[in-house]
C-alpha atoms as a PDB file:
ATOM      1  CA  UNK A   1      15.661  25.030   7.096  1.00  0.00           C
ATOM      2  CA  UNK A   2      19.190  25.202   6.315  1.00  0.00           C
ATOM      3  CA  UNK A   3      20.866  21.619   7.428  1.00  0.00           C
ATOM      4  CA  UNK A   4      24.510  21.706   9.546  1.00  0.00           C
ATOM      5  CA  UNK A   5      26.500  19.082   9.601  1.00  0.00           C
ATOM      6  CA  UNK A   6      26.031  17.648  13.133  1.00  0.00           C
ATOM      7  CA  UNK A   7      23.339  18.082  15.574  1.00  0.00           C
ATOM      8  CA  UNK A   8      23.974  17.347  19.483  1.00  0.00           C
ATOM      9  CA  UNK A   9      21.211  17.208  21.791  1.00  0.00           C
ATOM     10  CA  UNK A  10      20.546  14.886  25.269  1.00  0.00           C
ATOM     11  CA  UNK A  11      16.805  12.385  25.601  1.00  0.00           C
ATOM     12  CA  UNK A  12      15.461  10.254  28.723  1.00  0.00           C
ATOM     13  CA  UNK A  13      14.275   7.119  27.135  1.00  0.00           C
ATOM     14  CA  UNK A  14      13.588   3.444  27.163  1.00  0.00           C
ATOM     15  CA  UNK A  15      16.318   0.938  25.640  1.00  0.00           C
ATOM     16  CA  UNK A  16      15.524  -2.624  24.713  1.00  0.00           C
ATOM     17  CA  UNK A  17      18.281  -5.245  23.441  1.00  0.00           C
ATOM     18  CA  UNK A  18      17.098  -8.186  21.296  1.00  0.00           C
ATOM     19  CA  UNK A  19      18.008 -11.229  19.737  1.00  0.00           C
ATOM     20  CA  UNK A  20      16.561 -13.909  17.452  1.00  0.00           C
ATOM     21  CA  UNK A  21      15.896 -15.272  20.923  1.00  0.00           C
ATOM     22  CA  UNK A  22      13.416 -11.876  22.283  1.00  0.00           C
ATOM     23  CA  UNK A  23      14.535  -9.229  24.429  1.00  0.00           C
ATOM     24  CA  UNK A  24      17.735  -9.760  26.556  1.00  0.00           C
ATOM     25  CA  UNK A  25      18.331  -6.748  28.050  1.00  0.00           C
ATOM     26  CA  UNK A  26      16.268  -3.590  28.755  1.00  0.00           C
ATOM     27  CA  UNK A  27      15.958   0.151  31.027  1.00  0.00           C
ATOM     28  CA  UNK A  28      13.618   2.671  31.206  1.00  0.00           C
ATOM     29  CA  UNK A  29      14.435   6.396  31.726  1.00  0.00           C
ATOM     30  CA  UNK A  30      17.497   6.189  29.979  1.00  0.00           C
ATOM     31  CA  UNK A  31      19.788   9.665  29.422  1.00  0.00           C
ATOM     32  CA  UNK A  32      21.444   9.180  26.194  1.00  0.00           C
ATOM     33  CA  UNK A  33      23.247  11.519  23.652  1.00  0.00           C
ATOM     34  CA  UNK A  34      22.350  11.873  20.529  1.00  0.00           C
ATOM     35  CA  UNK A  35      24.395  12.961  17.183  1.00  0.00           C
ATOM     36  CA  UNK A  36      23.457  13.408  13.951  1.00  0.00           C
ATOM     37  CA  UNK A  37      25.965  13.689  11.465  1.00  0.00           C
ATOM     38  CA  UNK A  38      25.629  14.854   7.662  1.00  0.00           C
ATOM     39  CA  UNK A  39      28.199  13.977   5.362  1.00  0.00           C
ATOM     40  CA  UNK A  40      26.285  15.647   2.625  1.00  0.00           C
ATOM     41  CA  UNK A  41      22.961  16.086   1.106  1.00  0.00           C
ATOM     42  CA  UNK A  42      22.926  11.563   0.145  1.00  0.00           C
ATOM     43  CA  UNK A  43      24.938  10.079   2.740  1.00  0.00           C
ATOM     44  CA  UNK A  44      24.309  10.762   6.980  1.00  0.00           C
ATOM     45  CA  UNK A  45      24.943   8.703  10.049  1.00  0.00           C
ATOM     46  CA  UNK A  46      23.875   8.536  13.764  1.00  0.00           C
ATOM     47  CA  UNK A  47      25.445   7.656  16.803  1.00  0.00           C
ATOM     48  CA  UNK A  48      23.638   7.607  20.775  1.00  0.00           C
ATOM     49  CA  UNK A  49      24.915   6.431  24.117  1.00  0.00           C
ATOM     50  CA  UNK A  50      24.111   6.512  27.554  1.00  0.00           C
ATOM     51  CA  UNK A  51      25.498   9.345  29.757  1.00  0.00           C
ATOM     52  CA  UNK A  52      25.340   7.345  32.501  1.00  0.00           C
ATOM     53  CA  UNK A  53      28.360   5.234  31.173  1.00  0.00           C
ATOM     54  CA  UNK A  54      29.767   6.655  28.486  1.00  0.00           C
ATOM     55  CA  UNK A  55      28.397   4.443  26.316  1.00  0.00           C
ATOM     56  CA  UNK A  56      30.079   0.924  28.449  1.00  0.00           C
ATOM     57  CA  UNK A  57      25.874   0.045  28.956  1.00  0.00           C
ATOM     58  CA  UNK A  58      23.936   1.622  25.754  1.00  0.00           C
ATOM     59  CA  UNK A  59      25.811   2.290  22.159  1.00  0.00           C
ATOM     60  CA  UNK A  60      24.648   2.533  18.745  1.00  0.00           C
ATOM     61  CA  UNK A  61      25.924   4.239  15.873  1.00  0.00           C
ATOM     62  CA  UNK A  62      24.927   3.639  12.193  1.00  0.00           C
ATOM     63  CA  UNK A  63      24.344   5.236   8.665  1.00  0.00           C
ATOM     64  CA  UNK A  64      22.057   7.132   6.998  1.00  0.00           C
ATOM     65  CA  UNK A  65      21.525   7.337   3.432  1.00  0.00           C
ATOM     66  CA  UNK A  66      18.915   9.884   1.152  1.00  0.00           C
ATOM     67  CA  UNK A  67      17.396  10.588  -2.223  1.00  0.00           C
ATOM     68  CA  UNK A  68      15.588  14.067  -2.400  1.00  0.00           C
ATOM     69  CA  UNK A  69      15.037  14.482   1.302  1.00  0.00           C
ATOM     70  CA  UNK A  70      13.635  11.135   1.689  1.00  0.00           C
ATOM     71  CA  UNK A  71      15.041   8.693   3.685  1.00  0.00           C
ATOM     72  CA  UNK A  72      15.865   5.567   1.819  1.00  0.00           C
ATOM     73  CA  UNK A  73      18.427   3.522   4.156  1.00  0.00           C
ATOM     74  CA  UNK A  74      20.070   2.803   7.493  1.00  0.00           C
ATOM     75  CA  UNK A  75      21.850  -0.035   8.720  1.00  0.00           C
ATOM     76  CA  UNK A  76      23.477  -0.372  12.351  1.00  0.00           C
ATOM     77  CA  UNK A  77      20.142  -1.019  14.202  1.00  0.00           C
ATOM     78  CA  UNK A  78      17.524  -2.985  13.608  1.00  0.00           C
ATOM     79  CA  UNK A  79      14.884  -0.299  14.007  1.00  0.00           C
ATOM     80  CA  UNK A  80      15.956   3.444  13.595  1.00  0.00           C
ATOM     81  CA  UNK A  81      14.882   4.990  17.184  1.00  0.00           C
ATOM     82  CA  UNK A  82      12.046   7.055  17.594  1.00  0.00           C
ATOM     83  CA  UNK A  83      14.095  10.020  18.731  1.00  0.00           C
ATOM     84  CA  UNK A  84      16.475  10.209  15.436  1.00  0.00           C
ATOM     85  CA  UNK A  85      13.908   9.832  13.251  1.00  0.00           C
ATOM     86  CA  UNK A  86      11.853  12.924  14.904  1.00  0.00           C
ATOM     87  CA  UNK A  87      15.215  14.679  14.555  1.00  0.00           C
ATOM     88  CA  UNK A  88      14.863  14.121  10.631  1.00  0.00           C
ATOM     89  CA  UNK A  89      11.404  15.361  10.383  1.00  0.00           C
ATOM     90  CA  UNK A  90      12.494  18.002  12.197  1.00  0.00           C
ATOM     91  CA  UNK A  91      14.862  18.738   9.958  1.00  0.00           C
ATOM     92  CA  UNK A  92      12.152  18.557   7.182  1.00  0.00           C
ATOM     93  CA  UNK A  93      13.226  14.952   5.850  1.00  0.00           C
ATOM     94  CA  UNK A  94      11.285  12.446   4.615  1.00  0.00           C
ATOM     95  CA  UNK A  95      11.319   9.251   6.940  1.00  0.00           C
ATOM     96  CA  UNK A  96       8.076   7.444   5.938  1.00  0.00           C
ATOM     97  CA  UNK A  97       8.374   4.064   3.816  1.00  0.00           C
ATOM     98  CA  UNK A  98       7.635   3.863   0.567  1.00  0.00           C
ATOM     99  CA  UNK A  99       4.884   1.131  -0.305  1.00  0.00           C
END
């Protein structure tokens, strides 16, 4: 599959917000937009936020980084969300962790 450079696309999900201290904020059913940005075939990022607000409620953004289709890095979150990292699989990257 032959990779743009950004992908766009809209998903209904759960958010949760945590601290050292447990989870401080969450909402279920949440419409957020999602984009997917390559910079080129090493270095990626992602960005999501909720329609509802324009991102006032829900925001992330962070980067992506890859060796031979595999996913080796992100940073920005502490746990990449489910939904960009079935994007990336989609895309036919690697996302599983090395042992």
């Amino acid at each position: 599959m032959e990779i743009k450079d950004r992908y766009e696309w809209k998903v209904n999900t759960p958010l949760r917000m945590s601290n050292s201290f447990g989870t401080i904020r969450k909402e279920d059913n949440v419409e957020v937009e999602c984009i997917l940005r390559f910079r080129n075939e090493d270095r990626g990022s992602f960005e999501l936020y909720d329609l509802k607000t324009g991102g006032d409620d829900w925001y992330a953004e962070g980067g992506l980084w890859f060796k031979n289709g595999r996913l080796r890095d992100y940073d920005g979150v502490f746990s990449l969300p489910s939904f960009i990292e079935d994007k990336l699989k989609e895309l036919g990257y690697n996302t599983e962790e090395e042992l």
